[in-house]
PDB file of N, CA and C in Angstrom:
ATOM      1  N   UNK A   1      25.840  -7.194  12.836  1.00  0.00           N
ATOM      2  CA  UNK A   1      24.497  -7.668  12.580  1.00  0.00           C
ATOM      3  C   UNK A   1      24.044  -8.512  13.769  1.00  0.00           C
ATOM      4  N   UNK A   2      22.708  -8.582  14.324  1.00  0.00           N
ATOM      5  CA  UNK A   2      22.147  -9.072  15.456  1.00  0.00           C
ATOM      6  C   UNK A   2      22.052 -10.356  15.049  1.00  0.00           C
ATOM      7  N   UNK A   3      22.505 -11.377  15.677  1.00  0.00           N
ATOM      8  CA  UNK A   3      22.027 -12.796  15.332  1.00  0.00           C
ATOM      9  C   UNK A   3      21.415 -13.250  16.731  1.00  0.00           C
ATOM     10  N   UNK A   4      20.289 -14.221  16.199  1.00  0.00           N
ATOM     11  CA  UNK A   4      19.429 -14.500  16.961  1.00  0.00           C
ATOM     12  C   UNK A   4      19.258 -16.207  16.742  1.00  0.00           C
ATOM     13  N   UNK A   5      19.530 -16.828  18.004  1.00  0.00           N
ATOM     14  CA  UNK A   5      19.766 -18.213  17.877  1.00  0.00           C
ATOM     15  C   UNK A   5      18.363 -19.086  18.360  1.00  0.00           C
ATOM     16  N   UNK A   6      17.195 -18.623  18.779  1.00  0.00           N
ATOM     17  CA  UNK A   6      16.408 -19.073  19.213  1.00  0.00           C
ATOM     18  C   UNK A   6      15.155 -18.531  19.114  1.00  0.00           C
ATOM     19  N   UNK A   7      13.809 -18.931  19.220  1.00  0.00           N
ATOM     20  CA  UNK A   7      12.535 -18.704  19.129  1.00  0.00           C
ATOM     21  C   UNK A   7      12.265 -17.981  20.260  1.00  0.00           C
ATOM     22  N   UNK A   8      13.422 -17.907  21.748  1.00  0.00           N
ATOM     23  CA  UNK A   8      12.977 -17.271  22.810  1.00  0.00           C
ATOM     24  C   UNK A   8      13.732 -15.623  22.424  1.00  0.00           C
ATOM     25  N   UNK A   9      14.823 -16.388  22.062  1.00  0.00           N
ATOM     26  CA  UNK A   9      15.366 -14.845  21.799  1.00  0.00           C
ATOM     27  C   UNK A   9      14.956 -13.687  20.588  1.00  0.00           C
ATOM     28  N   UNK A  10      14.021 -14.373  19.916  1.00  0.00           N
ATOM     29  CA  UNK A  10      13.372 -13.445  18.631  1.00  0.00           C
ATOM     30  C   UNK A  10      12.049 -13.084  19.487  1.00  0.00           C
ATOM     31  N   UNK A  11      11.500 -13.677  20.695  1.00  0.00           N
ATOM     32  CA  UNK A  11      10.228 -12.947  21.239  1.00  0.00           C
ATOM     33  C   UNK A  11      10.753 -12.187  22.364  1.00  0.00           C
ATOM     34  N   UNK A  12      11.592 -12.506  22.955  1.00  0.00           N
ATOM     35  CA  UNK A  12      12.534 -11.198  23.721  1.00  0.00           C
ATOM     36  C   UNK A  12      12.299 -10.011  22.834  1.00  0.00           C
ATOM     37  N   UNK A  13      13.247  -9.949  21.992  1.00  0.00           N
ATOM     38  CA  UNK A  13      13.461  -8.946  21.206  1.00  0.00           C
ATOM     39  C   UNK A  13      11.976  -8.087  20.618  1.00  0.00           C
ATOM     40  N   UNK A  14      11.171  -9.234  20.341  1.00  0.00           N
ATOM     41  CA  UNK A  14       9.939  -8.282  19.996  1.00  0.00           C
ATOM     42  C   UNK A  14       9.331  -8.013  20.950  1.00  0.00           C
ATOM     43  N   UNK A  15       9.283  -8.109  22.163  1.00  0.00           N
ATOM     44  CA  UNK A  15       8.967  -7.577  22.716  1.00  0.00           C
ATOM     45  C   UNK A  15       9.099  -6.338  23.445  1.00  0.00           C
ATOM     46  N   UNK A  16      10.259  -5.662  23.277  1.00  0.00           N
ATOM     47  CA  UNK A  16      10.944  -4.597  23.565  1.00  0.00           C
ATOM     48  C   UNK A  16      10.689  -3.638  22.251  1.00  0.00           C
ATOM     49  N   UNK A  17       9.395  -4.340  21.065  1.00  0.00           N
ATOM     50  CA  UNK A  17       9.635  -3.054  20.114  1.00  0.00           C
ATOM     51  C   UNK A  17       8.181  -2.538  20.761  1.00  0.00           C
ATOM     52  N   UNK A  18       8.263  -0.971  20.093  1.00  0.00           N
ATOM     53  CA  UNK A  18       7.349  -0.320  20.217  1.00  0.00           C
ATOM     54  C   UNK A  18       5.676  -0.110  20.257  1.00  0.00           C
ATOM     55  N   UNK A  19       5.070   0.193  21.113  1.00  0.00           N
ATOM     56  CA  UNK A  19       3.728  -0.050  21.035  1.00  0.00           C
ATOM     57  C   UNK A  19       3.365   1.152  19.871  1.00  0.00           C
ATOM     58  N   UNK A  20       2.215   0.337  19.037  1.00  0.00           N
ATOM     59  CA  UNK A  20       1.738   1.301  18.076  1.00  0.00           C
ATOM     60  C   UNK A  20       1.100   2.285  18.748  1.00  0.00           C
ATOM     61  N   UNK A  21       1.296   3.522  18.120  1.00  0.00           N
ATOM     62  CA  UNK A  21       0.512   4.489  18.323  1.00  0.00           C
ATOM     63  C   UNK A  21      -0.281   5.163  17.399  1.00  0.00           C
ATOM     64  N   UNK A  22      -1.960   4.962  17.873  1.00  0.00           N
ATOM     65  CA  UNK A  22      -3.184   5.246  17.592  1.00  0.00           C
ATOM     66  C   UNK A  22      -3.516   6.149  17.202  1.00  0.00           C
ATOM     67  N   UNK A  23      -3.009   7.055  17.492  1.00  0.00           N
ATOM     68  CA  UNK A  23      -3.049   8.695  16.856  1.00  0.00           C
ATOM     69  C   UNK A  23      -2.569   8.973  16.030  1.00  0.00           C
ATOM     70  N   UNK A  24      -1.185   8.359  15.981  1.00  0.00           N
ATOM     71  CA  UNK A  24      -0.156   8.673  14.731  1.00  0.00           C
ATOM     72  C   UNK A  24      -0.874   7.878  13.373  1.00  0.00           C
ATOM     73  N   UNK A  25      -1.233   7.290  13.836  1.00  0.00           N
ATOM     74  CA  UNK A  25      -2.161   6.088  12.882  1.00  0.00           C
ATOM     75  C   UNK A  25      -3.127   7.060  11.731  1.00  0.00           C
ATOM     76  N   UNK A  26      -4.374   7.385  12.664  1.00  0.00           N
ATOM     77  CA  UNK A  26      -5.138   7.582  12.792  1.00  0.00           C
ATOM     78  C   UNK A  26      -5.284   9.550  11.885  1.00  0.00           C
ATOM     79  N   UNK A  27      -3.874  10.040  12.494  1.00  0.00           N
ATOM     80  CA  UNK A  27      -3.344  11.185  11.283  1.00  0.00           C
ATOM     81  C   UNK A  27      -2.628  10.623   9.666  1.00  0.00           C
ATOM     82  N   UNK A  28      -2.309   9.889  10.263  1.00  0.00           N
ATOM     83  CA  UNK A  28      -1.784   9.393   8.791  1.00  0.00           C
ATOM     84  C   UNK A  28      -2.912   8.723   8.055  1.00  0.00           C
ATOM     85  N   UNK A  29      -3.676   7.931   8.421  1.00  0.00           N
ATOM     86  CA  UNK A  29      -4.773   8.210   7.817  1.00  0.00           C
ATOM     87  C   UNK A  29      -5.617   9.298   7.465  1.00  0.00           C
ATOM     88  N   UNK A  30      -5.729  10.043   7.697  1.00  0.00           N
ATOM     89  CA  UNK A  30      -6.913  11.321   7.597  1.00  0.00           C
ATOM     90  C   UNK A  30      -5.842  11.896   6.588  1.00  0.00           C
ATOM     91  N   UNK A  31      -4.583  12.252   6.489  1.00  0.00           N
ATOM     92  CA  UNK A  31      -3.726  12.701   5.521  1.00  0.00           C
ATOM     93  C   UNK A  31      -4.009  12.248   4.546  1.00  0.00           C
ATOM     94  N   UNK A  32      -3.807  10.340   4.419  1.00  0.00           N
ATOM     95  CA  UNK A  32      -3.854   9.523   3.439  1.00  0.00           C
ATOM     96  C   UNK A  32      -5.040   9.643   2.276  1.00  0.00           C
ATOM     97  N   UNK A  33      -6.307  10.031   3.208  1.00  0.00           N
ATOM     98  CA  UNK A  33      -7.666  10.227   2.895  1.00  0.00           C
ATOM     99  C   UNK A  33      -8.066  10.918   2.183  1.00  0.00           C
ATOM    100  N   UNK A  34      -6.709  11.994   2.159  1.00  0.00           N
ATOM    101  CA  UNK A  34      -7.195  14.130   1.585  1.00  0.00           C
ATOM    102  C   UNK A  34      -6.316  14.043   0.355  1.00  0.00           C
ATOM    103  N   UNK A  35      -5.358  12.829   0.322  1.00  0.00           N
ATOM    104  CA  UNK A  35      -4.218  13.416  -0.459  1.00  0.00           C
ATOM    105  C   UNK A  35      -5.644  12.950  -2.530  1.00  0.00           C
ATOM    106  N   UNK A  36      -5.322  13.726  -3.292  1.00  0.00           N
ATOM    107  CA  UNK A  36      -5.704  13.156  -4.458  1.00  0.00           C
ATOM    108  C   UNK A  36      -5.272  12.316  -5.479  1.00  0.00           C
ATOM    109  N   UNK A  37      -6.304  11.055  -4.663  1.00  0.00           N
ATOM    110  CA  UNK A  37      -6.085   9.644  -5.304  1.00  0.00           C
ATOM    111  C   UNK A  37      -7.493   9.057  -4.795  1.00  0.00           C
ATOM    112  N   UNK A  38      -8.167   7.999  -5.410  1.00  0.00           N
ATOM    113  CA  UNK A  38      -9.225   6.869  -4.806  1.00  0.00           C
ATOM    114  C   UNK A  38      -8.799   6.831  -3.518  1.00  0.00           C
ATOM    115  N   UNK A  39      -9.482   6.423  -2.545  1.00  0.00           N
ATOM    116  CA  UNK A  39      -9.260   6.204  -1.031  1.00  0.00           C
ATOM    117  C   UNK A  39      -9.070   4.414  -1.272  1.00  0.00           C
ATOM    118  N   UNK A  40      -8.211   3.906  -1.095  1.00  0.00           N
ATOM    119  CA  UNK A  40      -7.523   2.561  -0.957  1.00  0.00           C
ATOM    120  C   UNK A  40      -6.897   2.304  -2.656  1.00  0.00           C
ATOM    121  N   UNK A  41      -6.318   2.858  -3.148  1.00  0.00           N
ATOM    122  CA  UNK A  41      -6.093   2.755  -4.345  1.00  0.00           C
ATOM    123  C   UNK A  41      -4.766   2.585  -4.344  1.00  0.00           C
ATOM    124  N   UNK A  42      -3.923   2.803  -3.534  1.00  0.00           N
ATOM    125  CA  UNK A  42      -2.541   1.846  -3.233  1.00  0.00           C
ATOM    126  C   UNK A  42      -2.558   0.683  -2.726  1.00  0.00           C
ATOM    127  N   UNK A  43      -3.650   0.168  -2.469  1.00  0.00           N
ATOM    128  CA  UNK A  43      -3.768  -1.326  -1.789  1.00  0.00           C
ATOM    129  C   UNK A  43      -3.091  -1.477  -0.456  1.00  0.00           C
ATOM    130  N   UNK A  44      -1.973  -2.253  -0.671  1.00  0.00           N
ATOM    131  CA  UNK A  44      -1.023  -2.916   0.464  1.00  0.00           C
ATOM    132  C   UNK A  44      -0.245  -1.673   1.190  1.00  0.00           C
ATOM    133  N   UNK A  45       0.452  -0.917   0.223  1.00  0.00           N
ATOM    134  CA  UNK A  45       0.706   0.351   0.563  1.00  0.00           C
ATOM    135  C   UNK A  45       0.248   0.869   1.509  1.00  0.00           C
ATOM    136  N   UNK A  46      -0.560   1.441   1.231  1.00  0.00           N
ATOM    137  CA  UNK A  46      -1.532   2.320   1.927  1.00  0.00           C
ATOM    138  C   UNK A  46      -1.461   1.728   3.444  1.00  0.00           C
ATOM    139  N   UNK A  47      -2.366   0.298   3.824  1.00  0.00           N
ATOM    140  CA  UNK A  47      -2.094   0.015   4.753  1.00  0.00           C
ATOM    141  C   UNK A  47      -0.303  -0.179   5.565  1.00  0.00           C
ATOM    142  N   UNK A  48       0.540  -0.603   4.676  1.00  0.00           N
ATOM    143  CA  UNK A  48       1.579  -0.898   5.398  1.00  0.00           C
ATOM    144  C   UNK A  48       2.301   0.573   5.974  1.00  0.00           C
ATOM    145  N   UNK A  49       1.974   1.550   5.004  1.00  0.00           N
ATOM    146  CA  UNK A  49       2.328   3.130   5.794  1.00  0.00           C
ATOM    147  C   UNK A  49       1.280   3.422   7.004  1.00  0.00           C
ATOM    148  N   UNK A  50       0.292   3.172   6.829  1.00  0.00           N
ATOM    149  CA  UNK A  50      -0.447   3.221   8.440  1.00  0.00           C
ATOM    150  C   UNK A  50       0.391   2.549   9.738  1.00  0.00           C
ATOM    151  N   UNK A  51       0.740   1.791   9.197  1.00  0.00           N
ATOM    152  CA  UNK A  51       1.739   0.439  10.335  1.00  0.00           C
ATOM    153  C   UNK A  51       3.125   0.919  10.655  1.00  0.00           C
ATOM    154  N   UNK A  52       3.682   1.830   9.262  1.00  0.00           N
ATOM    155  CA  UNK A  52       5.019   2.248   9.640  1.00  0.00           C
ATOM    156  C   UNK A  52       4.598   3.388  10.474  1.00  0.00           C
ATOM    157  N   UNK A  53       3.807   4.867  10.333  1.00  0.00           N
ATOM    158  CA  UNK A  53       3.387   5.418  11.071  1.00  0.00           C
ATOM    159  C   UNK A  53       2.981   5.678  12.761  1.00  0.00           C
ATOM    160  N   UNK A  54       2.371   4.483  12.537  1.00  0.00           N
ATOM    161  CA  UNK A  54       1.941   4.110  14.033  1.00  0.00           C
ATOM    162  C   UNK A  54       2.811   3.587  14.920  1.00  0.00           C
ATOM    163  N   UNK A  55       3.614   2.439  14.305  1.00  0.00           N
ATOM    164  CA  UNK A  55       5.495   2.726  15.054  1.00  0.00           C
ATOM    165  C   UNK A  55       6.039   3.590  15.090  1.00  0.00           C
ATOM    166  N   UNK A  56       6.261   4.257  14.382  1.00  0.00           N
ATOM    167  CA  UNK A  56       7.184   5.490  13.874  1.00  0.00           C
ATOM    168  C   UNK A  56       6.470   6.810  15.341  1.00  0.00           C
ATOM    169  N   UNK A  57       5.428   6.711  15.322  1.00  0.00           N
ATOM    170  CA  UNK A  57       4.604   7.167  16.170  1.00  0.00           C
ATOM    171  C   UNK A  57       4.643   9.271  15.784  1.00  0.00           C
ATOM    172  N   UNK A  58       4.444   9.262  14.318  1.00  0.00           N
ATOM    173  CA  UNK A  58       4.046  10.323  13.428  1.00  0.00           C
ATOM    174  C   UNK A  58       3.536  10.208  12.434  1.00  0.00           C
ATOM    175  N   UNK A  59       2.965  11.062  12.044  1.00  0.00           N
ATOM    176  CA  UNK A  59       1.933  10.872  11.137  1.00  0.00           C
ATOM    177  C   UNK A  59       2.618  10.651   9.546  1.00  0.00           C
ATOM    178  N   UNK A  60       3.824  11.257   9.434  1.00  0.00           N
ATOM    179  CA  UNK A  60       4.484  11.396   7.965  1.00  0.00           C
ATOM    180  C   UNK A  60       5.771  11.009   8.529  1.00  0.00           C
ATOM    181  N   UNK A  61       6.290   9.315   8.374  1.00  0.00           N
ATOM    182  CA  UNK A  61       7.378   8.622   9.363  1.00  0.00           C
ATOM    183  C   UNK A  61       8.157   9.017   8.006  1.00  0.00           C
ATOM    184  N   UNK A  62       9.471   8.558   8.065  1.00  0.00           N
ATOM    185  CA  UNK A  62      10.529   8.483   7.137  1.00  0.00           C
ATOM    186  C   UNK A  62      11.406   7.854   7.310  1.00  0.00           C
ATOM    187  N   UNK A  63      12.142   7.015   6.200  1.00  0.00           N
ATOM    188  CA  UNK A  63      13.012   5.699   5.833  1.00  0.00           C
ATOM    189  C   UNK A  63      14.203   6.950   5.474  1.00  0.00           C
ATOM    190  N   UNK A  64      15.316   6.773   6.997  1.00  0.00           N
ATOM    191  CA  UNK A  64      16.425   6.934   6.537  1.00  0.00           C
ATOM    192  C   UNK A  64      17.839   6.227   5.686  1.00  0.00           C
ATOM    193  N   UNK A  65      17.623   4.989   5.685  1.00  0.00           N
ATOM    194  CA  UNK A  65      18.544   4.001   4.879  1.00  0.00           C
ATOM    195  C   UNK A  65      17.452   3.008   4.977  1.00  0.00           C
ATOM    196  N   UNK A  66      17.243   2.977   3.437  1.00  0.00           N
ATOM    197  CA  UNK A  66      16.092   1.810   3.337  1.00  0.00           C
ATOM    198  C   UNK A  66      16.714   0.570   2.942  1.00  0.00           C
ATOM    199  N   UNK A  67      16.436  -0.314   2.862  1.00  0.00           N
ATOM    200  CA  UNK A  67      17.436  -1.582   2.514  1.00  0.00           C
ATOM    201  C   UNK A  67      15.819  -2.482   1.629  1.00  0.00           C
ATOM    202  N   UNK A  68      16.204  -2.721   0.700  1.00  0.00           N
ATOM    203  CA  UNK A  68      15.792  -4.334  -0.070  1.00  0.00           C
ATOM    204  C   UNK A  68      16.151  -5.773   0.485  1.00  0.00           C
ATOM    205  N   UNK A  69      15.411  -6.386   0.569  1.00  0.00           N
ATOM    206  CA  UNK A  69      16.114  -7.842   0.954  1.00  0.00           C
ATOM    207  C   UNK A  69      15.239  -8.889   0.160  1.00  0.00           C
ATOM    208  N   UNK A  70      16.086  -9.575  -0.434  1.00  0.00           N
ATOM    209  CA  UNK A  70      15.640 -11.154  -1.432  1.00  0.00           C
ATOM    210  C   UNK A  70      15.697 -11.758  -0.972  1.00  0.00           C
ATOM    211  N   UNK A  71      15.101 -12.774  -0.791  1.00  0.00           N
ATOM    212  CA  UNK A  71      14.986 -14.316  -0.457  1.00  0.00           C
ATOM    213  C   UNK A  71      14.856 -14.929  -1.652  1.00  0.00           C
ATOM    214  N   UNK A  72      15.294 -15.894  -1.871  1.00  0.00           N
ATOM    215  CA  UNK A  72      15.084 -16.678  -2.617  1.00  0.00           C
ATOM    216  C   UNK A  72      15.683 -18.590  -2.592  1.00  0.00           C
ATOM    217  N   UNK A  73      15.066 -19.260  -3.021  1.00  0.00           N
ATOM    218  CA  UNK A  73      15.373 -20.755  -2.771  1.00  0.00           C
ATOM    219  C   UNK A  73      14.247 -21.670  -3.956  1.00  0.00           C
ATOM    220  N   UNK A  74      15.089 -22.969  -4.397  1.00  0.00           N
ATOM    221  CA  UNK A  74      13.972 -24.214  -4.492  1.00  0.00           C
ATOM    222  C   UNK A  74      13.740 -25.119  -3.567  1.00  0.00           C
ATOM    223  N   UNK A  75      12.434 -25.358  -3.417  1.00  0.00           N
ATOM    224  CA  UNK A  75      12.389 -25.807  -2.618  1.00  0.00           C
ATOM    225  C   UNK A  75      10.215 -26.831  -3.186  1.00  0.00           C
ATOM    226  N   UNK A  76      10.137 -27.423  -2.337  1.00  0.00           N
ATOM    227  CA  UNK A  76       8.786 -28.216  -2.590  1.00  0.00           C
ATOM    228  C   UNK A  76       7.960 -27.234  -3.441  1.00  0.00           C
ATOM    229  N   UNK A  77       7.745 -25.921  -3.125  1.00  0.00           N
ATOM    230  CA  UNK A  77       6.833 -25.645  -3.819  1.00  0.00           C
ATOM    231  C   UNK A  77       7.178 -24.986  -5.699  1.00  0.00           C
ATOM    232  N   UNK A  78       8.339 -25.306  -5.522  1.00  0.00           N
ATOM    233  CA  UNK A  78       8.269 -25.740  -7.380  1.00  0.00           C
ATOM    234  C   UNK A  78       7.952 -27.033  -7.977  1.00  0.00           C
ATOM    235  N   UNK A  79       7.571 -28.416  -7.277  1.00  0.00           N
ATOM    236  CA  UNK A  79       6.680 -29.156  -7.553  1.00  0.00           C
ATOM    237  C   UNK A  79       5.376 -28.792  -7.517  1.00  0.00           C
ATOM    238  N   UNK A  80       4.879 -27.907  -6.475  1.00  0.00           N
ATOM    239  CA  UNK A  80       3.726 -27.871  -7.150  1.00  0.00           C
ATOM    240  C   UNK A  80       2.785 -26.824  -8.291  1.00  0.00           C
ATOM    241  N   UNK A  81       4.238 -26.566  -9.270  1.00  0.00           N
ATOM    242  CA  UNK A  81       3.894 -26.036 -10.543  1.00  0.00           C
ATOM    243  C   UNK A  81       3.389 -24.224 -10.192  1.00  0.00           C
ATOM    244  N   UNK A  82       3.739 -23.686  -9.136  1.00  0.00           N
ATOM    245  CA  UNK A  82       3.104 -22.428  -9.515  1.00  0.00           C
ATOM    246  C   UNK A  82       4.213 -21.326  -9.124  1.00  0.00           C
ATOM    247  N   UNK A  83       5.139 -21.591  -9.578  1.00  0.00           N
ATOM    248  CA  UNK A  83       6.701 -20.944  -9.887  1.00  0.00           C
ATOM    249  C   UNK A  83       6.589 -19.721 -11.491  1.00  0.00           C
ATOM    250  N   UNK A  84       6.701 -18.901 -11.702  1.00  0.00           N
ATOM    251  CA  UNK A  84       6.545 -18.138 -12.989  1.00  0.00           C
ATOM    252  C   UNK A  84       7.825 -18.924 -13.629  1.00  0.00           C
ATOM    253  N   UNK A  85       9.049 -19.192 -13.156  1.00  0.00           N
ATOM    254  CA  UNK A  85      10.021 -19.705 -14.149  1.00  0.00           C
ATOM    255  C   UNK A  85      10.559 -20.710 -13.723  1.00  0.00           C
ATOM    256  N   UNK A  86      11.390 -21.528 -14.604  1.00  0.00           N
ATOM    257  CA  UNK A  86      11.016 -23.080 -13.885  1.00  0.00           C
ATOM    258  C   UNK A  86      12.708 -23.364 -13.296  1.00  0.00           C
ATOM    259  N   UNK A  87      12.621 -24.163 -12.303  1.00  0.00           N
ATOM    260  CA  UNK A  87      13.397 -24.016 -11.068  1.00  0.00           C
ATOM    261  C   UNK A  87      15.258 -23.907 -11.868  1.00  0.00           C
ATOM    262  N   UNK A  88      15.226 -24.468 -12.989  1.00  0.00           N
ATOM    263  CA  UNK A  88      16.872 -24.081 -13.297  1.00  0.00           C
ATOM    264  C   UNK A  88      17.300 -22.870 -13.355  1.00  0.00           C
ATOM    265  N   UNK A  89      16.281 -21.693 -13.375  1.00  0.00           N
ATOM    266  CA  UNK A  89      16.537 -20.101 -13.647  1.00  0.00           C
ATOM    267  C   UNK A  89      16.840 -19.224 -12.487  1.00  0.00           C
ATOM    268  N   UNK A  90      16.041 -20.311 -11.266  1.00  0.00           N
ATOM    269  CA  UNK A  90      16.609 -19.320  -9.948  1.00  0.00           C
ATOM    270  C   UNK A  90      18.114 -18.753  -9.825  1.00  0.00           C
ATOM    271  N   UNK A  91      19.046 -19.839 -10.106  1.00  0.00           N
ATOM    272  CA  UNK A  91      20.432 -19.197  -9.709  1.00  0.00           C
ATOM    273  C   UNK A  91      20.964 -18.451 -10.133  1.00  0.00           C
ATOM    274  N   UNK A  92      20.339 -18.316 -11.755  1.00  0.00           N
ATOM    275  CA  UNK A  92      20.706 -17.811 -12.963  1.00  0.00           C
ATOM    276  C   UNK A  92      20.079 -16.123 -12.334  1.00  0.00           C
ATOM    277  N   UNK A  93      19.213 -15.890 -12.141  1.00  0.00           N
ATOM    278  CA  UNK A  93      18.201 -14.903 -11.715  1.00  0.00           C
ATOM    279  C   UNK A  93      18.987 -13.935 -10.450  1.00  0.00           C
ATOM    280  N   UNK A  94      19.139 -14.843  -9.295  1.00  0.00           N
ATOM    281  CA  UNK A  94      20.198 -14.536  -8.052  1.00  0.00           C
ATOM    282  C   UNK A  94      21.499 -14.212  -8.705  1.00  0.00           C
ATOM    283  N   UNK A  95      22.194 -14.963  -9.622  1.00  0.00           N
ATOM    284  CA  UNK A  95      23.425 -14.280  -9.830  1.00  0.00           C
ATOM    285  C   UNK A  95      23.219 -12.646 -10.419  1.00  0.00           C
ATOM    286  N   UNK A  96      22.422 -13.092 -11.548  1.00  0.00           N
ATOM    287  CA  UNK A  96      22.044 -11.631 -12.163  1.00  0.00           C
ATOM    288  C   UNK A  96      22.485 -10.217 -11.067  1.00  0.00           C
ATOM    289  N   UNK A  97      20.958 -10.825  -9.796  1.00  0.00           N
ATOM    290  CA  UNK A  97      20.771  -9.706  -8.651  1.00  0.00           C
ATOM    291  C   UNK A  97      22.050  -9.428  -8.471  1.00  0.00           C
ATOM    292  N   UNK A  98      23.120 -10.242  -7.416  1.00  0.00           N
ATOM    293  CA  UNK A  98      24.468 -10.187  -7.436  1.00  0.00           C
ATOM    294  C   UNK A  98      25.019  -9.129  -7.922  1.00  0.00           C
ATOM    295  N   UNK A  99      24.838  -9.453  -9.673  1.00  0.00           N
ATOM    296  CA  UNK A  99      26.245  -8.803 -10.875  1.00  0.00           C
ATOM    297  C   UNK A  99      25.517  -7.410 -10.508  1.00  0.00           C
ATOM    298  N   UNK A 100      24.123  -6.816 -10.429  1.00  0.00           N
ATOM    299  CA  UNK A 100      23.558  -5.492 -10.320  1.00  0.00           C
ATOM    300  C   UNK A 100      23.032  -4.915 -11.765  1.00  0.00           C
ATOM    301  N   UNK A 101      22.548  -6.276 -12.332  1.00  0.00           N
ATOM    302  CA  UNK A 101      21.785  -6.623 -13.601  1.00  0.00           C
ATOM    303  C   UNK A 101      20.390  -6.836 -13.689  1.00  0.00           C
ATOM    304  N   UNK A 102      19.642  -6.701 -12.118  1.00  0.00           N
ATOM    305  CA  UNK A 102      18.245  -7.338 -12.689  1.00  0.00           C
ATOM    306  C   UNK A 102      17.736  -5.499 -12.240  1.00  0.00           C
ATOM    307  N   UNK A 103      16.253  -5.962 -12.460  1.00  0.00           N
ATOM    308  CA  UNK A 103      15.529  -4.502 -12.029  1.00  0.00           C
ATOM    309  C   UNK A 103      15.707  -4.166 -10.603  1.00  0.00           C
ATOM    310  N   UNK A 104      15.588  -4.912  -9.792  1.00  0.00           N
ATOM    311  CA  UNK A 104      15.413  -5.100  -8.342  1.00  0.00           C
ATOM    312  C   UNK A 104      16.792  -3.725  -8.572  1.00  0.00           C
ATOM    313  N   UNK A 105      18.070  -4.095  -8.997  1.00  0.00           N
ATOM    314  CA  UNK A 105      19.103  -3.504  -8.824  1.00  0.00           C
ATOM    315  C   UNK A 105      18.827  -1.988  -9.160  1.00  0.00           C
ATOM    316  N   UNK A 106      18.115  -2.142 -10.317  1.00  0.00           N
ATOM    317  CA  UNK A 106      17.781  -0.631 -10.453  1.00  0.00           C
ATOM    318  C   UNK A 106      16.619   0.239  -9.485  1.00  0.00           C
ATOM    319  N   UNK A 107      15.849  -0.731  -9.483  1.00  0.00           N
ATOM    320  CA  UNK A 107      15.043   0.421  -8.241  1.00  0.00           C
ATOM    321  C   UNK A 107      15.769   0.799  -6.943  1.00  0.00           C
ATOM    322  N   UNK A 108      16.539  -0.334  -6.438  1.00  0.00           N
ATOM    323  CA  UNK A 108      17.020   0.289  -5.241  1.00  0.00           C
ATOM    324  C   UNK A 108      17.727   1.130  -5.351  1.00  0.00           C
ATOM    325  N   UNK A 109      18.991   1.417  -6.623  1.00  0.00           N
ATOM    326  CA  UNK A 109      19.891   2.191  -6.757  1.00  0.00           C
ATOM    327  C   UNK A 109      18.925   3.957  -7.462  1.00  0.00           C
ATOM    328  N   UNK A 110      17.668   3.720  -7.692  1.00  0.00           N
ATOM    329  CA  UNK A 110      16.834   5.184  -8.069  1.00  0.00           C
ATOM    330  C   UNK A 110      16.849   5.661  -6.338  1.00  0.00           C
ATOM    331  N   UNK A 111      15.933   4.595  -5.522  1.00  0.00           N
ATOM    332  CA  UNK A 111      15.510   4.940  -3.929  1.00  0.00           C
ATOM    333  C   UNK A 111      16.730   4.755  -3.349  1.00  0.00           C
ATOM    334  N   UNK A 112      17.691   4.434  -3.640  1.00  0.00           N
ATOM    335  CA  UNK A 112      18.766   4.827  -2.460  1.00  0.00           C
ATOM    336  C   UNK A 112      18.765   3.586  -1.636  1.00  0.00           C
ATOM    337  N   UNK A 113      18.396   2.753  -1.611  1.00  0.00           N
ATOM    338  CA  UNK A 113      18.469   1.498  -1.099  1.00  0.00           C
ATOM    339  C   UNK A 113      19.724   0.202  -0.932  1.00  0.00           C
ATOM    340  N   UNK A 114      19.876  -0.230   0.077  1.00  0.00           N
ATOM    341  CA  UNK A 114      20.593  -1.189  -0.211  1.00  0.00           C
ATOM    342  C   UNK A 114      20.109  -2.366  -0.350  1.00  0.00           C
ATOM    343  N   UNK A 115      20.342  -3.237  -1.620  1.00  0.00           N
ATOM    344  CA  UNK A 115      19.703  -4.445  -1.809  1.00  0.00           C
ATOM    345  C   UNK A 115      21.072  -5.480  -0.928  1.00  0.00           C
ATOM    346  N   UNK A 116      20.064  -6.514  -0.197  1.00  0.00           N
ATOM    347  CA  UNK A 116      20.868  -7.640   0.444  1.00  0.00           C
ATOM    348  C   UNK A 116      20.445  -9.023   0.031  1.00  0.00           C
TER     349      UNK A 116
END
């Protein structure tokens, strides 16, 4: 695994990734456009496959080992009350993920995913 010890060495690195490409974009949109559904009716989706595309630099990119990744922590902003469950359940919640008990576990294991 790449570890990265510094703010210079994480803009190194991005900088060596790929320039989007406009075309690839730009087909994946017009695809996106024809397929039958509302035109923006995946929301976030929709856009974030334009973005994988345009790196990917084709119009129909593809996730060969997709991976999940959790974050999770308490931290200040469970004081300010807008947490869905209240901060003793996080660990309880993370272990769950762990044992391969919560949903998270099951979607990745339908998509083939590795959850980290």
């Amino acid at each position: 695994m790449l570890q990265l010890n510094s703010f210079a060495e994480i803009s190194t690195l991005a900088d060596r990734l790929p320039v989007a490409d406009e075309a690839a974009r730009a087909a994946a949109l017009a695809r996106q456009n024809s397929l039958t559904k509302p035109v923006g009716s995946l929301g976030r989706l929709e856009e974030l496959s334009l973005h994988w595309a345009a790196w990917r630099a084709t119009e129909r990119p593809t996730i060969t080992k997709p991976q999940a990744l959790c974050f999770a922590g308490n931290h200040g902003v469970c004081a300010q009350g807008v947490n869905v469950f209240p901060q003793e359940v996080t660990h309880l919640m993370v272990k769950n993920f762990e044992m391969g008990g919560a949903a998270i576990n099951q979607l990745c294991r339908a998509a083939g995913a590795d959850l980290q």
